[in-house]
Protein backbone atom coordinates (compact mmCIF):
# COMPACT_ATOMS: atom_id res chain seq x y z
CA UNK A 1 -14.64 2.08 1.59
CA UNK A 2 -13.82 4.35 4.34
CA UNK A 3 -15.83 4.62 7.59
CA UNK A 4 -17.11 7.65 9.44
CA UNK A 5 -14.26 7.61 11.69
CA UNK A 6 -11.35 8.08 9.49
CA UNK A 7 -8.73 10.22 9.81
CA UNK A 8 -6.47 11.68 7.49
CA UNK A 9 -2.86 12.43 8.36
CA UNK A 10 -0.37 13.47 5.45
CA UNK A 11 3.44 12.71 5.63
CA UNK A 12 5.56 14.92 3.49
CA UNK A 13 4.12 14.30 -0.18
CA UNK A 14 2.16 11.87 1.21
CA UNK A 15 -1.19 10.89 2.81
CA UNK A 16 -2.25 8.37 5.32
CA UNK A 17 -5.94 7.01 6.15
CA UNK A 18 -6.35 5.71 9.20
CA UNK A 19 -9.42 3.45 9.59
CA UNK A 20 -10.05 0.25 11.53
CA UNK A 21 -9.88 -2.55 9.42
CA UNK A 22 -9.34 -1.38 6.28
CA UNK A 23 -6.90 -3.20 4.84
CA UNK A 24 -9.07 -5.96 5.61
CA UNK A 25 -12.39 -4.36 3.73
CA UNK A 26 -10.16 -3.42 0.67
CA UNK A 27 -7.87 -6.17 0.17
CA UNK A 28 -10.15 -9.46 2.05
CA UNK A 29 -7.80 -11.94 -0.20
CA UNK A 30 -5.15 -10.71 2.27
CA UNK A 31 -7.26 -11.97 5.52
CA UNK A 32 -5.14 -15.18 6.01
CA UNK A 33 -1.45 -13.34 5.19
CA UNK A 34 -1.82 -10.31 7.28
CA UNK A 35 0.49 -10.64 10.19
CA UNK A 36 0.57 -7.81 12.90
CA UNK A 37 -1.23 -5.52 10.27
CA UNK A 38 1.11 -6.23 7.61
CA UNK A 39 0.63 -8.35 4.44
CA UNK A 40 3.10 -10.21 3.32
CA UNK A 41 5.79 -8.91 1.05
CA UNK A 42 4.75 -11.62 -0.93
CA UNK A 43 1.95 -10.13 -1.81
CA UNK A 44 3.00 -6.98 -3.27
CA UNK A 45 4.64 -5.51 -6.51
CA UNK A 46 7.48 -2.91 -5.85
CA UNK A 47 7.09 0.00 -7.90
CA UNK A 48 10.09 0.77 -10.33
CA UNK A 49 11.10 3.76 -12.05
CA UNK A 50 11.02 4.05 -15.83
CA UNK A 51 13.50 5.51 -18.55
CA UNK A 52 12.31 6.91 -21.91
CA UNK A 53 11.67 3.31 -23.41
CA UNK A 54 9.94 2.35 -20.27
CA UNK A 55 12.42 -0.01 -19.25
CA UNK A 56 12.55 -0.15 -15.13
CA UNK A 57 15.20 2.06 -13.67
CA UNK A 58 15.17 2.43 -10.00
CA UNK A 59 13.88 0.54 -7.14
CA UNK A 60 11.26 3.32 -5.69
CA UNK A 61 11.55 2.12 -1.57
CA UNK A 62 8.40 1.69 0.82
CA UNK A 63 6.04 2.06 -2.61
CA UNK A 64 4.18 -1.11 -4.05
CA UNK A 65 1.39 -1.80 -6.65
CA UNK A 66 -1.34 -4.68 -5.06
């Protein structure tokens, strides 16, 4: 899904792509909700820690499933 001009830039334990329009190739549902480059909270699942029984624990900030 990438395009010849990526670029790869990581951040801590981390990595970022940046490509133009990609958000838009990978997620095209999101077309009408994206907002400055941003989809909608709405839109996302955040990701939750889980304890031995798999129960959630702890809210894990800026991290989301689609």
């Amino acid at each position: 899904m990438l395009s010849d001009k990526f670029r790869v830039a990581p951040v801590g334990q981390a990595v970022a792509f940046k490509d133009n329009d990609i958000v838009y190739r990978l997620f095209p549902e999101w077309s009408e909700t994206i907002k400055d480059g941003l989809p909608d909270m709405w839109d996302l699942e955040p990701v939750f820690t889980k304890d031995e029984n798999y129960e959630k624990r702890f809210l894990m900030p800026g991290v989301y499933h689609k």
